[in-house]
Protein backbone atom coordinates (compact mmCIF):
# COMPACT_ATOMS: atom_id res chain seq x y z
CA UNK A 1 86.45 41.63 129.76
CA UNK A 2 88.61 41.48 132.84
CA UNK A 3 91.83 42.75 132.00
CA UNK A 4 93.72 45.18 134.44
CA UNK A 5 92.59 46.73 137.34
CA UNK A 6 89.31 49.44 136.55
CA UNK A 7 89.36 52.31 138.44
CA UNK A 8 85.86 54.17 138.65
CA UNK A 9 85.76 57.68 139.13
CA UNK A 10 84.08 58.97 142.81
CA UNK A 11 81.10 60.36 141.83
CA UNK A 12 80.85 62.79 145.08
CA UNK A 13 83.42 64.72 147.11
CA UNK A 14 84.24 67.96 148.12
CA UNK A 15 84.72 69.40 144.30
CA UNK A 16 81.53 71.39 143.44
CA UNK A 17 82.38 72.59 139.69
CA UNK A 18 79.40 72.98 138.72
CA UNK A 19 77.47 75.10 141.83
CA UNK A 20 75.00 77.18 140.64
CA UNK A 21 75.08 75.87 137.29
CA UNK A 22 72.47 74.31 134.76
CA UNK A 23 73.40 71.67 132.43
CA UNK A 24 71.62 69.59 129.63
CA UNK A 25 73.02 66.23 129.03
CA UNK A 26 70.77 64.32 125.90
CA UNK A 27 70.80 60.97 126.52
CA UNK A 28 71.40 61.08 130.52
CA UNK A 29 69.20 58.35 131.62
CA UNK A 30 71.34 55.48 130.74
CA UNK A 31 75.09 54.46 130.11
CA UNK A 32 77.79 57.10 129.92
CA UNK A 33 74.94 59.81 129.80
CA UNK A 34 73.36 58.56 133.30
CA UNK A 35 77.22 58.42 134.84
CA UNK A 36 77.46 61.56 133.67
CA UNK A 37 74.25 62.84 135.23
CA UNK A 38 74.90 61.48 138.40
CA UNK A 39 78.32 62.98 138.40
CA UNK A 40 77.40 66.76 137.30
CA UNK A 41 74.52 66.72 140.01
CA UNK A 42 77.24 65.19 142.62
CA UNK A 43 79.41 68.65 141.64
CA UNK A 44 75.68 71.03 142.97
CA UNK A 45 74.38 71.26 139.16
CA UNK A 46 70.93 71.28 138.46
CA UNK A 47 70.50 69.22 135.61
CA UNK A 48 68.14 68.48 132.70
CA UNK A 49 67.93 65.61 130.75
CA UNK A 50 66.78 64.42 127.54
CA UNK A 51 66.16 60.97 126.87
CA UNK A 52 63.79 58.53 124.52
CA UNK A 53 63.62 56.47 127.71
CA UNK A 54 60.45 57.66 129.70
CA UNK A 55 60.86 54.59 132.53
CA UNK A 56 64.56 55.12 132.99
CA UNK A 57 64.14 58.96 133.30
CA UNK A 58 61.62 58.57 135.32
CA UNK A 59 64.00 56.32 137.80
CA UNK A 60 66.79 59.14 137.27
CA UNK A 61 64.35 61.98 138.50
CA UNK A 62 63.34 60.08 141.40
CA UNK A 63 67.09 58.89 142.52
CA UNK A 64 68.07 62.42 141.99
CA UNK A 65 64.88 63.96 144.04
CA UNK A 66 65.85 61.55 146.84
CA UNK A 67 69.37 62.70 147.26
CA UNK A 68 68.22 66.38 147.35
CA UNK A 69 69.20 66.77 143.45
CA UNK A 70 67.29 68.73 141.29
CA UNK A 71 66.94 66.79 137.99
CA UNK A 72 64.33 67.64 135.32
CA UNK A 73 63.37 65.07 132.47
CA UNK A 74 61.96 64.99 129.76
CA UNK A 75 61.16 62.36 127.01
CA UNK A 76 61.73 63.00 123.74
CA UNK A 77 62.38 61.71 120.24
CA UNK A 78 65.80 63.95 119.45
CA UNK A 79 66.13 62.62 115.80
CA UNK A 80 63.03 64.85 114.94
CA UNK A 81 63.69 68.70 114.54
CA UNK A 82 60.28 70.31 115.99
CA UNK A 83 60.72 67.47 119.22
CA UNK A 84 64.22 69.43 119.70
CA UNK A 85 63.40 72.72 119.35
CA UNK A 86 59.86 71.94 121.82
CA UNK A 87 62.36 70.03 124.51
CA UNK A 88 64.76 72.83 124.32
CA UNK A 89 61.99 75.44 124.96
CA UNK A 90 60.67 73.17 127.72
CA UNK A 91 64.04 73.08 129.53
CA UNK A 92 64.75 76.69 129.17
CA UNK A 93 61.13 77.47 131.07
CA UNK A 94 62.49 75.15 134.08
CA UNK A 95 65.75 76.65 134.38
CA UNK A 96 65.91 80.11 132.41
CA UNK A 97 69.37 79.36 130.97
CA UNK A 98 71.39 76.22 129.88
CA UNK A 99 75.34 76.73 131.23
CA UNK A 100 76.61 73.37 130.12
CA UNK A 101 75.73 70.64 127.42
CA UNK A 102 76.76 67.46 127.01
CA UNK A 103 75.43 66.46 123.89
CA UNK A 104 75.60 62.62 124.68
CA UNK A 105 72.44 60.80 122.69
CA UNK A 106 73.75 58.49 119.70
CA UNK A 107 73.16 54.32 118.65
CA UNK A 108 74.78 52.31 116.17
CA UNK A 109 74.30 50.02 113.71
CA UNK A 110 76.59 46.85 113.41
CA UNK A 111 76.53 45.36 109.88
CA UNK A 112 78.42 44.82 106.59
CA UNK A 113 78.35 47.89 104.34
CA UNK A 114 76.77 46.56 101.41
CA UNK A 115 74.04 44.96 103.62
CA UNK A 116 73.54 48.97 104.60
CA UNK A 117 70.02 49.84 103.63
CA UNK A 118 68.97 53.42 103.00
CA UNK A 119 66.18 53.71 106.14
CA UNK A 120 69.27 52.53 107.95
CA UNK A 121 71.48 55.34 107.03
CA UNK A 122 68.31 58.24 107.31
CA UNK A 123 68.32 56.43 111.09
CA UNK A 124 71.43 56.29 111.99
CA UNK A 125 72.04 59.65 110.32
CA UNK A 126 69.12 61.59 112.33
CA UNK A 127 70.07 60.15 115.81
CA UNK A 128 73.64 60.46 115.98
CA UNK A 129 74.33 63.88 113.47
CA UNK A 130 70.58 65.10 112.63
CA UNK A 131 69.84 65.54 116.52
CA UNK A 132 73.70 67.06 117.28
CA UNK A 133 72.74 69.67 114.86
CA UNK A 134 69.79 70.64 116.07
CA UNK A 135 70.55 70.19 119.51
CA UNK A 136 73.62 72.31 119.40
CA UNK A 137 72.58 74.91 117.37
CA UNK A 138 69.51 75.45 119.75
CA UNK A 139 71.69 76.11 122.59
CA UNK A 140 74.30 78.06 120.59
CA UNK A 141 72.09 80.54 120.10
CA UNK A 142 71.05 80.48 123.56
CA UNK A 143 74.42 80.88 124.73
CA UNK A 144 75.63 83.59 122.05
CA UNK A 145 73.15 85.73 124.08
CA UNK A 146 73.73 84.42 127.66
CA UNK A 147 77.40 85.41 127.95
CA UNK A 148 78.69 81.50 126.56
CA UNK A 149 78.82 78.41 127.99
CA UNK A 150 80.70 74.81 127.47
CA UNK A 151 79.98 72.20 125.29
CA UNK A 152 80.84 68.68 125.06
CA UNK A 153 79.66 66.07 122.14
CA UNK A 154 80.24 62.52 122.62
CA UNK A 155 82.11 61.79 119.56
CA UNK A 156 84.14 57.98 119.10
CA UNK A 157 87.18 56.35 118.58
CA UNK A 158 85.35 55.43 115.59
CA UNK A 159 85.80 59.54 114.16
CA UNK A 160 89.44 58.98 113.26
CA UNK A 161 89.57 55.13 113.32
CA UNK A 162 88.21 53.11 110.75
CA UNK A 163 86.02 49.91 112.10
CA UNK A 164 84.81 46.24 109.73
CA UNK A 165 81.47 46.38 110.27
CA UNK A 166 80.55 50.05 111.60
CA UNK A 167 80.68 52.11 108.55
CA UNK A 168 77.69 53.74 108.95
CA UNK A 169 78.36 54.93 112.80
CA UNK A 170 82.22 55.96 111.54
CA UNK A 171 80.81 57.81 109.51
CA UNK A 172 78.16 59.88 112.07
CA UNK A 173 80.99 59.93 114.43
CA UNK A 174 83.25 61.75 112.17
CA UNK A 175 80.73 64.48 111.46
CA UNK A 176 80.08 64.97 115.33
CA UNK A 177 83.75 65.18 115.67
CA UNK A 178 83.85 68.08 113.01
CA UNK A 179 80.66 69.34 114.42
CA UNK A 180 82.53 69.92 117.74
CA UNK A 181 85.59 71.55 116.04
CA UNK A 182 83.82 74.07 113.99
CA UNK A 183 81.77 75.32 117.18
CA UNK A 184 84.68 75.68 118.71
CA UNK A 185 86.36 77.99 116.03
CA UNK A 186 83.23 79.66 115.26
CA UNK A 187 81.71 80.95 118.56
CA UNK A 188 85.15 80.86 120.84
CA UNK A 189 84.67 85.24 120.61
CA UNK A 190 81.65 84.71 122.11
CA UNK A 191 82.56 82.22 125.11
CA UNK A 192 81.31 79.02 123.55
CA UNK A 193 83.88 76.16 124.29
CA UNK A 194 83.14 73.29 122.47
CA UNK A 195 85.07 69.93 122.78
CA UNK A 196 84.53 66.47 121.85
CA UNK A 197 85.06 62.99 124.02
CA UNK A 198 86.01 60.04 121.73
CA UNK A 199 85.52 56.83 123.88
CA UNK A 200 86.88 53.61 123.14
CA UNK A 201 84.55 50.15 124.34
CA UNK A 202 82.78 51.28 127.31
CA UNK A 203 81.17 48.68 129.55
CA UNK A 204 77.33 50.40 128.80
CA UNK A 205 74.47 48.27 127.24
CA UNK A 206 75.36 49.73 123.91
CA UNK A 207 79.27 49.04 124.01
CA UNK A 208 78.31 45.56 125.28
CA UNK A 209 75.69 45.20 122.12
CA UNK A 210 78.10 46.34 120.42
CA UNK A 211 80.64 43.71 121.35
CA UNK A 212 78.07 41.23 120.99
CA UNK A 213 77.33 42.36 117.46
CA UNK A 214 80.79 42.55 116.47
CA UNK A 215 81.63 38.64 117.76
CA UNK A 216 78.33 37.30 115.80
CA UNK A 217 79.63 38.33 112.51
CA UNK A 218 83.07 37.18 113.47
CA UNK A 219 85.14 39.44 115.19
CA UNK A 220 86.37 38.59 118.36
CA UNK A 221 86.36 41.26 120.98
CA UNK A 222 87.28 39.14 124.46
CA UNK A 223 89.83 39.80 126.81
CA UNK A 224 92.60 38.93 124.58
CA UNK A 225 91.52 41.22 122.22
CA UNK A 226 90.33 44.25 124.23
CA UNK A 227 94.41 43.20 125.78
CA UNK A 228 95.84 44.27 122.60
CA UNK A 229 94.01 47.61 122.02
CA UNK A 230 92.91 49.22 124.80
CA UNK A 231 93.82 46.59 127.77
CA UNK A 232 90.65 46.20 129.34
CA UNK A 233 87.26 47.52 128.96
CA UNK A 234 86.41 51.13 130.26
CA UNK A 235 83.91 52.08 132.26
CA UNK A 236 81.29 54.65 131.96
CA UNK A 237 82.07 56.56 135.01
CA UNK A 238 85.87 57.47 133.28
CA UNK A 239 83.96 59.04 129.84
CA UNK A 240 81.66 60.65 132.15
CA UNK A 241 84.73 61.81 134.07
CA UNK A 242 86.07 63.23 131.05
CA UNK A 243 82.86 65.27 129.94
CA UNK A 244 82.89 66.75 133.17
CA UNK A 245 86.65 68.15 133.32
CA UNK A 246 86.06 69.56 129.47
CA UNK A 247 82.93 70.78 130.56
CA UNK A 248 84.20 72.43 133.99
CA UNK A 249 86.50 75.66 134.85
CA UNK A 250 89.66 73.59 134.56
CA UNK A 251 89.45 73.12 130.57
CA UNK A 252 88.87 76.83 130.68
CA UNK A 253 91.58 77.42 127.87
CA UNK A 254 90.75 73.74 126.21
CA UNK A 255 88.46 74.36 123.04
CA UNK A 256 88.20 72.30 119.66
CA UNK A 257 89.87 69.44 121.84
CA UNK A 258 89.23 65.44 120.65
CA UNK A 259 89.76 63.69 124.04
CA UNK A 260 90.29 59.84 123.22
CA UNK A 261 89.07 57.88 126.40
CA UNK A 262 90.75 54.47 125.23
CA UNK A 263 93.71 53.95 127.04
CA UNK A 264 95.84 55.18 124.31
CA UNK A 265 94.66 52.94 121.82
CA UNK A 266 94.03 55.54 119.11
CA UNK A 267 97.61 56.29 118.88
CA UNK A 268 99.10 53.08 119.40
CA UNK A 269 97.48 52.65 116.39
């Protein structure tokens, strides 16, 4: 997946958005969510992160602690309600408030809908919408009485486009989508921004699984293809890029926003 010249955000600089600020990203320690790590502690925040990957958190904390970051992890099942509200209280002892989330930690399940089974839908249900819930709700409340904050879901293409083969995550990604819009309307009187980043294929381990999924059942996503929609393949620095502007200063005024990181292949429809 070749096609047209990728451009990857600089992950450093002189911008420091985020100084002084804390911010939880769920499912930071790999793909868009590391990027996005990487990038929020480049801009002086201190983040948190909460991931079901001990190894790979473990390898973010100790990247971080060796560039003079300050990055606290912790590993934890988010599909399961008391494992959210314990990881929540965990982070909030380490850094006393929670300023930003990006609300990042999803999968998906590639397969023919009437091959669905039901333990597939409870799964894909309670990591993509199950753990949004809870996650967001836990830090709404923390922010109602903290003055506000910013929050950012990691919604999909896939919430206003309809996929062969990805029913199921469509679906999840539609209620994160709505999930992010009724925040926004909700809590704006209280300085809650929520907004929502709707990628395209990103060039991740999932988006790549994804692709590889997709092809074995008989679609064809190669460079022809990715041509035609969104012209090449994007990379997870540009979402990350993305979270960080809706999360920062500069989207002050943005709230209930969908921003489609495809390359304008959601409206060339």
């Amino acid at each position: 997946m070749t096609n047209g010249a990728s451009i990857t955000p600089q992950t450093g600089g002189a911008r420091r958005r985020f100084e002084g600020k804390s911010v939880l990203i769920t499912g930071g320690a790999g793909g868009m969510g590391l990027a996005a790590s990487r990038m929020f502690a480049a801009e002086g925040a201190t983040v948190s992160v909460l991931d079901l990957n001990a190894e790979a958190g473990a390898d973010l904390v100790a990247e971080m602690t060796a560039a003079g970051q300050d990055c606290f992890f912790q590993a934890v099942d988010l599909s399961k309600g008391a494992n959210v509200s314990a990881a929540i209280d965990a982070v909030l002892a380490k850094r006393a408030t929670i300023d930003v989330l990006f609300n990042h930690a999803g999968s998906i399940i590639v397969k023919p809908f009437h091959e669905m089974s039901e333990d597939e839908y409870d799964r894909l249900m309670d990591i993509n919408v199950r753990s949004a819930f809870m996650v967001t709700q836990a830090v709404v409340r923390h922010m109602k009485d903290n003055g506000g904050g910013s929050i950012v879901i990691t919604a999909s293409i896939g919430s206003g486009k309809a996929f062969v083969y990805e029913s199921l995550y469509c679906m999840t990604k539609s209620a994160v989508l709505m999930l992010s819009n009724c925040i926004a309307v909700e809590y704006r009187e209280h300085g809650i921004r929520c907004n929502a980043v709707c990628p395209g294929f990103v060039k991740t381990a999932h988006g790549l699984r994804e692709i590889d999924e997709l092809d074995g059942l008989g679609q064809e996503w190669q460079d022809a293809d990715l041509a035609a929609t969104q012209v090449r393949i994007c990379e997870p620095e540009e979402v990350a890029a993305a979270a960080l502007f809706l999360a920062s200063d500069e989207a002050s005024f943005v709230n209930g926003a969908a921003l489609y990181v495809d390359n304008g292949w959601f409206v060339k429809g």
